[in-house]
Protein backbone atom coordinates (compact mmCIF):
# COMPACT_ATOMS: atom_id res chain seq x y z
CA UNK A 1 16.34 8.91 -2.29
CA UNK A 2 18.15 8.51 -5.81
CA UNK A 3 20.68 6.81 -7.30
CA UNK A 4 23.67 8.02 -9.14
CA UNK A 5 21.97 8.49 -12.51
CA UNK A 6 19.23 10.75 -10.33
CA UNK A 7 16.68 8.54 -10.44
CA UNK A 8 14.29 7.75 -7.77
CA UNK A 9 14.83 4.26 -5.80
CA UNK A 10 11.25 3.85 -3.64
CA UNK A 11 12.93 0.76 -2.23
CA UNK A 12 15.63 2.36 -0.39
CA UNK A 13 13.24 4.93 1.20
CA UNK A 14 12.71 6.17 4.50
CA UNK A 15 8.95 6.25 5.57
CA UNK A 16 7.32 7.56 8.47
CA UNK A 17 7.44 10.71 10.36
CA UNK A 18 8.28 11.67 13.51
CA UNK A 19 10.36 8.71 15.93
CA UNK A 20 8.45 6.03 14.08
CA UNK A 21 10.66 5.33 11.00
CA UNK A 22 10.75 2.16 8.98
CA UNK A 23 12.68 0.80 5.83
CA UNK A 24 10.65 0.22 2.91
CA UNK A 25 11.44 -3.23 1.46
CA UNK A 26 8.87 -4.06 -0.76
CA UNK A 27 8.19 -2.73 -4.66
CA UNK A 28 5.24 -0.12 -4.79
CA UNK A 29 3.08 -0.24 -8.19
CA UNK A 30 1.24 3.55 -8.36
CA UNK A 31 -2.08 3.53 -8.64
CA UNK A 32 -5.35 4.80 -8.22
CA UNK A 33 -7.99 2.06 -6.44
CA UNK A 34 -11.05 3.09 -4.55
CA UNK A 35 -10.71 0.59 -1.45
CA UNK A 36 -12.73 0.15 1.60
CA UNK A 37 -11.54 0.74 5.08
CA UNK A 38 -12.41 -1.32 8.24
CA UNK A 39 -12.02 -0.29 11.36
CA UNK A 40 -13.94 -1.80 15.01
CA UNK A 41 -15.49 1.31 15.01
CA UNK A 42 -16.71 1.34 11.35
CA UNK A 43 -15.85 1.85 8.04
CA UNK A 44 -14.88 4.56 5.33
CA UNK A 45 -13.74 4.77 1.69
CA UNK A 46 -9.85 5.68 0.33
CA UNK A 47 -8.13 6.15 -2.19
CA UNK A 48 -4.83 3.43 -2.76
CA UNK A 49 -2.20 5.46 -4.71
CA UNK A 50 0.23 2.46 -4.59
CA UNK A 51 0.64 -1.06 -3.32
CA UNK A 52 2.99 -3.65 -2.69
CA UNK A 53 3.41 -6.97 -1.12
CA UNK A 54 4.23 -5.01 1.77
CA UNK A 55 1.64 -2.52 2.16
CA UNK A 56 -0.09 0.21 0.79
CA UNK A 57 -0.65 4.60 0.66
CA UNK A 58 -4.09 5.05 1.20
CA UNK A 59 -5.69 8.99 0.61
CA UNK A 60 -8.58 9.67 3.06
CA UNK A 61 -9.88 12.61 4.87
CA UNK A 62 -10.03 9.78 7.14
CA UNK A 63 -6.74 9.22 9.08
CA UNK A 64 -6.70 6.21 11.40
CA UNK A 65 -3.70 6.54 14.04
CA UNK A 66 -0.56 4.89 14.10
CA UNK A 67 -0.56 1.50 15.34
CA UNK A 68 -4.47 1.12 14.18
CA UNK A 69 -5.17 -2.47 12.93
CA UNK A 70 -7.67 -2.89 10.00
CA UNK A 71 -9.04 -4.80 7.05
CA UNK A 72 -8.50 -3.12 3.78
CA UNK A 73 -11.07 -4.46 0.59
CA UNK A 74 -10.27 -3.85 -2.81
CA UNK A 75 -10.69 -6.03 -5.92
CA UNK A 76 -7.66 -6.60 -8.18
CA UNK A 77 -7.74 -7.94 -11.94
CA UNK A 78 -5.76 -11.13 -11.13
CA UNK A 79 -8.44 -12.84 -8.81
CA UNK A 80 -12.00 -12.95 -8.84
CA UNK A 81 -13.80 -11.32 -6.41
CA UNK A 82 -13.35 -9.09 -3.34
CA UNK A 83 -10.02 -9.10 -1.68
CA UNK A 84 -9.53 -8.66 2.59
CA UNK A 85 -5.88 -7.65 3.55
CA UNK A 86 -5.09 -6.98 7.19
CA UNK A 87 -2.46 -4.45 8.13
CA UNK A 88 -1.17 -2.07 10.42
CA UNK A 89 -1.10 2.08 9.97
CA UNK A 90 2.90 2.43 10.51
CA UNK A 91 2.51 6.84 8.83
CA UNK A 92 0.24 9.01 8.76
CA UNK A 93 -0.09 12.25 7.20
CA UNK A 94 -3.23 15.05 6.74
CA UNK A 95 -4.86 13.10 4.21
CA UNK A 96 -3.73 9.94 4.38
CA UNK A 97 -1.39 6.94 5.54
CA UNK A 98 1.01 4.29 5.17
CA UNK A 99 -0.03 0.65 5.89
CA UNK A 100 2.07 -2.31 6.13
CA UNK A 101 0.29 -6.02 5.35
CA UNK A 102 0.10 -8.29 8.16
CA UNK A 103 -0.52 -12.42 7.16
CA UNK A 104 -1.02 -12.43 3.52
CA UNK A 105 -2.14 -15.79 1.97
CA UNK A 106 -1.20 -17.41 -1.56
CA UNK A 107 -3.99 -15.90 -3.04
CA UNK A 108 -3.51 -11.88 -2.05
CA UNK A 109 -0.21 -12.41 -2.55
CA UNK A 110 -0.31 -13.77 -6.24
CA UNK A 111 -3.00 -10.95 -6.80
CA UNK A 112 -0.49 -7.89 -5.79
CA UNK A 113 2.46 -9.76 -7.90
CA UNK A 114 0.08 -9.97 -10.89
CA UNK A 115 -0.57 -6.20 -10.43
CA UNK A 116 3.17 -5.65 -10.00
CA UNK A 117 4.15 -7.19 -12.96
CA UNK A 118 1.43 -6.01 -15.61
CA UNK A 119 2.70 -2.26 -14.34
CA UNK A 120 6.03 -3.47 -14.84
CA UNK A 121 5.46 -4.79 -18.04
CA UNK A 122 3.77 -1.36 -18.98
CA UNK A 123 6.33 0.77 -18.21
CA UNK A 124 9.02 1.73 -20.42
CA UNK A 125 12.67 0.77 -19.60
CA UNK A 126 15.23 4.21 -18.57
């Protein structure tokens, strides 16, 4: 979606496909994080292209399917050590999918802010 000056506003986005629509309400920081999938049935590797306090896109050739609950690790500068965020698949594409966070604590969440706000910081203003 954009704005009147044509620029791109993420937070007023409509994601999903199909039926299964949701409103985006959370800032997304791009990036590019190997993370580490869990499943019941296993695990595999992804690739996080952005993140927010709400969720996450995560590129795979592995495609969990909507509704699929999971553990997501990744490390992030802000905090020591290996991080576990639970969440939901709420989109899924061909080679890859949309996750929303489900119970994040103080710590994950002062992680992803710390994240947000370095890119922030980083990025020039329009």
């Amino acid at each position: 979606m954009t704005n009147p000056a044509g620029k791109r506003d993420a937070s007023r986005d409509r994601i999903g496909s199909g039926t299964q629509r949701i409103r985006r309400h959370s800032e997304r920081a791009s990036i590019n994080l190997v993370v580490v999938i869990e499943l019941e049935e296993g695990r595999f590797e992804g690739t996080a292209l952005d993140l927010g306090l709400g969720g996450m896109f995560v590129e795979s050739d592995s495609v969990p399917i909507y509704g699929t609950r999971l553990d997501v690790l990744l490390r992030l500068p802000a905090i020591p050590g290996e991080l576990r965020l639970r969440g939901v698949v709420r989109w899924t594409k061909q080679h890859g999918f949309g996750l929303q966070f489900l119970e994040l604590g103080v710590r994950e969440t002062y992680a992803i802010a710390c994240l947000l706000e370095s890119v922030k910081a980083k990025t020039p203003s329009a």
